[in-house]
C-alpha atoms as a PDB file:
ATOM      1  CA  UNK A   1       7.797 -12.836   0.846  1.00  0.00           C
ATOM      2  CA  UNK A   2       8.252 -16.806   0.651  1.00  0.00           C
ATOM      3  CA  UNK A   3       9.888 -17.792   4.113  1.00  0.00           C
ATOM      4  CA  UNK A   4      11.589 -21.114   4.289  1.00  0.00           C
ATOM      5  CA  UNK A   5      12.569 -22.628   7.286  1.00  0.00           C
ATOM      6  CA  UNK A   6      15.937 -24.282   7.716  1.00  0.00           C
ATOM      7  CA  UNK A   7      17.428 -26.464  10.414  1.00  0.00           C
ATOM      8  CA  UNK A   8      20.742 -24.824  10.283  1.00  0.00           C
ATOM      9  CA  UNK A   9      22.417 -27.828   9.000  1.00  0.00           C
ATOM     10  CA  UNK A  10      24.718 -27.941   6.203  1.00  0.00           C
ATOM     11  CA  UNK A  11      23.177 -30.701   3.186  1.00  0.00           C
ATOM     12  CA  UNK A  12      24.436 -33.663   2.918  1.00  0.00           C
ATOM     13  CA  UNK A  13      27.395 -34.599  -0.189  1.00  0.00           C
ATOM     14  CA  UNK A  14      28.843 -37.180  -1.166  1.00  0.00           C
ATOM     15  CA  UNK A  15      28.100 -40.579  -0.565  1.00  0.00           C
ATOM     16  CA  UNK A  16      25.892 -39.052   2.688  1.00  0.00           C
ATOM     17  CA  UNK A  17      23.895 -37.200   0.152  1.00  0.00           C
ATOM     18  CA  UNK A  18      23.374 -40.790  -1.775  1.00  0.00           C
ATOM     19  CA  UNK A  19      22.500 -42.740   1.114  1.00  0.00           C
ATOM     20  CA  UNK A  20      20.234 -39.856   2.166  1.00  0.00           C
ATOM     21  CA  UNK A  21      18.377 -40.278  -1.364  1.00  0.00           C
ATOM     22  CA  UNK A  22      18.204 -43.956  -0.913  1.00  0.00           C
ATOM     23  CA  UNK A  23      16.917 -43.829   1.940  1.00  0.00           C
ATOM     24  CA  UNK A  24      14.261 -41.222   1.400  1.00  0.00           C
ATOM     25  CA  UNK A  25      13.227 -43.538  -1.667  1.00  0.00           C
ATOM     26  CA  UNK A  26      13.004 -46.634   0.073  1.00  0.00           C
ATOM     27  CA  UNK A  27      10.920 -44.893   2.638  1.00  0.00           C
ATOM     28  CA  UNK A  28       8.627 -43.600  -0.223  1.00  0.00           C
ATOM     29  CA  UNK A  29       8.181 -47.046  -1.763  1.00  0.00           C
ATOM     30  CA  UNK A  30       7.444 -49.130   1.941  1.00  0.00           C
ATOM     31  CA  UNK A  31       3.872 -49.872   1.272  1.00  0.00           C
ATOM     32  CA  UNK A  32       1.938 -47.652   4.359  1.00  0.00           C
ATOM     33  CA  UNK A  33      -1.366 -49.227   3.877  1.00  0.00           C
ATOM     34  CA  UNK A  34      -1.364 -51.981   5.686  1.00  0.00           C
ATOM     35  CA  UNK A  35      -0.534 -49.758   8.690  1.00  0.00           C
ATOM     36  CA  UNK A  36      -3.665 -47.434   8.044  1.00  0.00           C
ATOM     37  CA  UNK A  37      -5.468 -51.074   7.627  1.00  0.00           C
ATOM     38  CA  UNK A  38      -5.070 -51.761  11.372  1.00  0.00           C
ATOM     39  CA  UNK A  39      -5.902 -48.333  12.514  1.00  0.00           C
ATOM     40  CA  UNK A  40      -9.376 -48.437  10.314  1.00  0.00           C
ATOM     41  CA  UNK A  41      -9.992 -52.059  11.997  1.00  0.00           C
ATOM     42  CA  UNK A  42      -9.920 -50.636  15.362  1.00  0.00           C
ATOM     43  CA  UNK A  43     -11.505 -47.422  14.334  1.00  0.00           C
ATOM     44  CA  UNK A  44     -14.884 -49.995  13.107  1.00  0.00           C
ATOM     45  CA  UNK A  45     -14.771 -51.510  16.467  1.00  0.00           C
ATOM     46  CA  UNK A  46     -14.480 -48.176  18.518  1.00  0.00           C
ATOM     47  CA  UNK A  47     -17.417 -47.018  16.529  1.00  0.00           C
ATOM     48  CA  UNK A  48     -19.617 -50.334  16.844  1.00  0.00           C
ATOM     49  CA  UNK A  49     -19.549 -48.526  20.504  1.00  0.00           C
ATOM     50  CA  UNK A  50     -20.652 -45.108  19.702  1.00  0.00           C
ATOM     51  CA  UNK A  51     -23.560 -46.725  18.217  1.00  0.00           C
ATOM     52  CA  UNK A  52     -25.354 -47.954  21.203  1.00  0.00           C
ATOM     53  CA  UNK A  53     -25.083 -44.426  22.975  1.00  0.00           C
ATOM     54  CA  UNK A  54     -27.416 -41.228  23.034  1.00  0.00           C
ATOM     55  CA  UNK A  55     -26.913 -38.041  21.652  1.00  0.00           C
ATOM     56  CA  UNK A  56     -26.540 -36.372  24.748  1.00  0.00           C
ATOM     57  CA  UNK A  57     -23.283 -39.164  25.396  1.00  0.00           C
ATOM     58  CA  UNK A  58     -21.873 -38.315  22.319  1.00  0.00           C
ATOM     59  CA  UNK A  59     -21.787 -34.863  22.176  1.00  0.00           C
ATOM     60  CA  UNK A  60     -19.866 -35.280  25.992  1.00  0.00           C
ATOM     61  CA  UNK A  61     -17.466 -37.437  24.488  1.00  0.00           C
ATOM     62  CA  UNK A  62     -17.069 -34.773  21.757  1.00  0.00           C
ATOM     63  CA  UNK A  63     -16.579 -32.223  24.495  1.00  0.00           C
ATOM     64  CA  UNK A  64     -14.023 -34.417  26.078  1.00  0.00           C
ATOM     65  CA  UNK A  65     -11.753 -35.241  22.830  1.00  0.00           C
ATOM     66  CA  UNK A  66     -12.288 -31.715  21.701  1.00  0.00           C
ATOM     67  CA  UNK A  67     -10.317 -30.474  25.095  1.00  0.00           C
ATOM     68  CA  UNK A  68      -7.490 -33.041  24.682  1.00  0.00           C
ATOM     69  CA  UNK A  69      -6.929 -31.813  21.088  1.00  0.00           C
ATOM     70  CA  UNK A  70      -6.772 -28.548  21.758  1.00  0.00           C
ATOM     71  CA  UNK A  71      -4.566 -28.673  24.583  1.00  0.00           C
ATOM     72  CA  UNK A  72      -2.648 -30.673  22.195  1.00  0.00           C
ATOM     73  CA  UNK A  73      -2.163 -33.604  24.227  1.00  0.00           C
ATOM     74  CA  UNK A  74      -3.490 -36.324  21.900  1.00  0.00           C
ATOM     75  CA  UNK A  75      -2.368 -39.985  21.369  1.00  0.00           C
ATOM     76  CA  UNK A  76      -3.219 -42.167  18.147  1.00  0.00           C
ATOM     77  CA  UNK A  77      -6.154 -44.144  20.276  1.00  0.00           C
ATOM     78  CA  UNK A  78      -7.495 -40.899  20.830  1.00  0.00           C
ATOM     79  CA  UNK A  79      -7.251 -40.258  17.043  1.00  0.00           C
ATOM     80  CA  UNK A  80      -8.678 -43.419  16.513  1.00  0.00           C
ATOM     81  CA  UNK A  81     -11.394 -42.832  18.713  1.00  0.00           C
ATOM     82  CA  UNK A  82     -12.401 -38.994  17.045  1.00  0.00           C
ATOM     83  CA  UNK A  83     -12.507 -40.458  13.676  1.00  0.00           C
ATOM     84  CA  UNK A  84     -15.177 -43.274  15.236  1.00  0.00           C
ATOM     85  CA  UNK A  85     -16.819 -40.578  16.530  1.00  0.00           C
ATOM     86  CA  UNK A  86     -17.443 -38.348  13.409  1.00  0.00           C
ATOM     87  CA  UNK A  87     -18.249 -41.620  11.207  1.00  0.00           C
ATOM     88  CA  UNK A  88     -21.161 -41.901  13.835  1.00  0.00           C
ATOM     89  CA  UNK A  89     -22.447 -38.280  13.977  1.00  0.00           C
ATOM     90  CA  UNK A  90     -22.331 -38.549   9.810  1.00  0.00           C
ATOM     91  CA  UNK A  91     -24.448 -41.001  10.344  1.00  0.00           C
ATOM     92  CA  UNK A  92     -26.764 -40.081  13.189  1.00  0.00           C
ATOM     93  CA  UNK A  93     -26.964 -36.445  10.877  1.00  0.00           C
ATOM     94  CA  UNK A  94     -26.670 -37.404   6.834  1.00  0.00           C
ATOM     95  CA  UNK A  95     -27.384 -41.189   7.403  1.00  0.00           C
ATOM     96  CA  UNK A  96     -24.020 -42.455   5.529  1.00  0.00           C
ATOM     97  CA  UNK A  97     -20.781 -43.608   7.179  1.00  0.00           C
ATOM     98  CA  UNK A  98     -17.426 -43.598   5.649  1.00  0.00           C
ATOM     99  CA  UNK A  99     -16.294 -46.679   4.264  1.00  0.00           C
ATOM    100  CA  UNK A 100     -13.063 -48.005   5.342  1.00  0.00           C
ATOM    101  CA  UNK A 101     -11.703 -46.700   2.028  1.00  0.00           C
ATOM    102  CA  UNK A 102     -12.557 -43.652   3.424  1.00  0.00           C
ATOM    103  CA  UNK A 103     -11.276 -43.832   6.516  1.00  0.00           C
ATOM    104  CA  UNK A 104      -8.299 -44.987   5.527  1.00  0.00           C
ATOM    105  CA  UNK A 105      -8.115 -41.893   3.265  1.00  0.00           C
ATOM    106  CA  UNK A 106      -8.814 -39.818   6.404  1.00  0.00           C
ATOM    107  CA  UNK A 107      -5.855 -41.123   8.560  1.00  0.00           C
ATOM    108  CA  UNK A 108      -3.361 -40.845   5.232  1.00  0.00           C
ATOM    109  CA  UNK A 109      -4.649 -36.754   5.126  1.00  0.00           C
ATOM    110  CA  UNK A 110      -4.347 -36.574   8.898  1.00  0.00           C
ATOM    111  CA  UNK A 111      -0.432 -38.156   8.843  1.00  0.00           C
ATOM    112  CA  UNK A 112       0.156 -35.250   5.950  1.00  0.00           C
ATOM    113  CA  UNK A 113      -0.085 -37.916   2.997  1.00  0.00           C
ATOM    114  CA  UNK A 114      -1.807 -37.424   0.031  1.00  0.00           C
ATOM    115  CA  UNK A 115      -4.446 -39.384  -0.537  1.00  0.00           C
ATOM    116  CA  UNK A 116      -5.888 -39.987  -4.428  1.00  0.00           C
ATOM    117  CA  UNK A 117      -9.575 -40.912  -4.420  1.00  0.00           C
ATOM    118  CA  UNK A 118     -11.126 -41.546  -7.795  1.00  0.00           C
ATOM    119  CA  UNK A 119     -14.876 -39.613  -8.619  1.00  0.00           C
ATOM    120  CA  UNK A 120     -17.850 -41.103  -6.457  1.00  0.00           C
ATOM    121  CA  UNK A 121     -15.376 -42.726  -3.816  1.00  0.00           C
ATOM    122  CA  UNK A 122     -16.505 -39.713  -1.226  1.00  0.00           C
ATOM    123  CA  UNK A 123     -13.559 -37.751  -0.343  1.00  0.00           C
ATOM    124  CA  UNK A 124     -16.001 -34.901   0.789  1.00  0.00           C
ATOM    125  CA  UNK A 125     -17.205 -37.684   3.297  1.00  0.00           C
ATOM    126  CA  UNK A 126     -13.474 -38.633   3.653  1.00  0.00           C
ATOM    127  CA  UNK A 127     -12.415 -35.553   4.921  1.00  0.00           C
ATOM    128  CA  UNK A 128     -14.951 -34.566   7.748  1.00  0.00           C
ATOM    129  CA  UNK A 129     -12.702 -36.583   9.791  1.00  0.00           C
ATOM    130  CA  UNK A 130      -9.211 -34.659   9.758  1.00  0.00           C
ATOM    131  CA  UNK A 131     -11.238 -31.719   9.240  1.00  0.00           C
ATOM    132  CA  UNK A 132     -13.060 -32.455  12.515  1.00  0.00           C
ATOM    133  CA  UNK A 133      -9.531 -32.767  14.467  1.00  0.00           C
ATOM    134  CA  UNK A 134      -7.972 -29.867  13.049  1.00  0.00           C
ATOM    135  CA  UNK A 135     -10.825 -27.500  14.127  1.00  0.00           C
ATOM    136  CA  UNK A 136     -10.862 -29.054  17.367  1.00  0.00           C
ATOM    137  CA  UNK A 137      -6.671 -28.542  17.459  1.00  0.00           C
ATOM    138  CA  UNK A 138      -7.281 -24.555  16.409  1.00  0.00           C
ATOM    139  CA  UNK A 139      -5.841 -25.035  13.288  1.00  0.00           C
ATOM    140  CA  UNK A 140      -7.665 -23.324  10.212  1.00  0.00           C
ATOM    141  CA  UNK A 141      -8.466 -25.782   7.273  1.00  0.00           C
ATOM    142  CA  UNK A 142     -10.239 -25.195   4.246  1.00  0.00           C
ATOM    143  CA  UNK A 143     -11.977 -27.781   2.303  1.00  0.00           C
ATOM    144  CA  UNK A 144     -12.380 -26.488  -1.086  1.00  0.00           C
ATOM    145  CA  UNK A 145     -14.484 -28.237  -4.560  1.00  0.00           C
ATOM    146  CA  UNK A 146     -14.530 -27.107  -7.952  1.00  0.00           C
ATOM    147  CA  UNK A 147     -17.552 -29.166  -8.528  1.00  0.00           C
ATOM    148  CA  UNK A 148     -20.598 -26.911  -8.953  1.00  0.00           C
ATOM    149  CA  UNK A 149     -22.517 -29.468  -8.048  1.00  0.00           C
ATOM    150  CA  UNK A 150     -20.792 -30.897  -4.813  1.00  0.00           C
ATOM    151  CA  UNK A 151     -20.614 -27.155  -3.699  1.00  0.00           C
ATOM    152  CA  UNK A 152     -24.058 -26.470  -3.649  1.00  0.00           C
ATOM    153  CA  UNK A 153     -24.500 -30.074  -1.627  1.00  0.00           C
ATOM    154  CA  UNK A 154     -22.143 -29.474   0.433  1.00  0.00           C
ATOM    155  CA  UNK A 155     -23.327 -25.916   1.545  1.00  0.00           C
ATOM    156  CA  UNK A 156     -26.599 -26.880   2.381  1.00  0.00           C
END
């Protein structure tokens, strides 16, 4: 029933088993936001260009990332650039734009992170952009609310 994948190797004991924990807690602790910080600062700027283009423009340059994430041959700018691209078209189509909260949200689901948003902060918002990439890399996703209320929103 439940399949779980192994590498084959033996686990560490001992003292490699220690350093392996201390390690893996260190790693844990390293504060990651200042990296997603940098990315959402160049994300603002790559979007500040989106901005100035027509529809027609955008939905080529959709086209074009869609095609490099399905073949699977993305880079972070190109990540980078997506995400600036969906914060526009939520614009251009609902009129609001993730905040850099948000954003920085987005890229901390998109590295496999878990990302805690409080009520109100717009994680439905949030997550248009991994969402975006993972359709566009043929991977299924489900975003799922057990808010009545956001449900109902969100279907329309």
């Amino acid at each position: 029933m439940l399949d779980q994948r192994s590498s084959g190797e033996p686990l560490p004991r001992g003292l490699d088993a220690a350093w392996n924990a201390g390690v893996g807690l260190l790693d844990r602790l390293v504060p990651r936001y200042r990296g997603l910080t940098r990315r959402v600062e160049r994300i603002l700027v790559l979007e500040k260009c989106f901005s100035e283009i027509a529809d027609s423009k955008i939905r080529q340059e959709a086209g074009k990332l869609r095609e490099v994430f399905r073949r699977h041959r993305d880079t972070p700018s190109e990540l980078e650039r997506s995400f600036a691209l969906v914060r526009e078209v939520a614009f251009r189509q609902i009129g609001e734009k993730p905040f850099p909260v948000q954003i920085a949200g987005a890229l901390a689901l998109e590295h496999g992170y878990i990302a805690e948003m409080a009520t109100g902060e717009g994680k439905t918002l949030a997550c248009t952009m991994p969402v975006t990439v993972a359709g566009w890399r043929g991977q299924g996703c489900h975003v799922i609310t057990v808010n009545d209320y956001l449900a109902k929103r969100d279907a329309e």
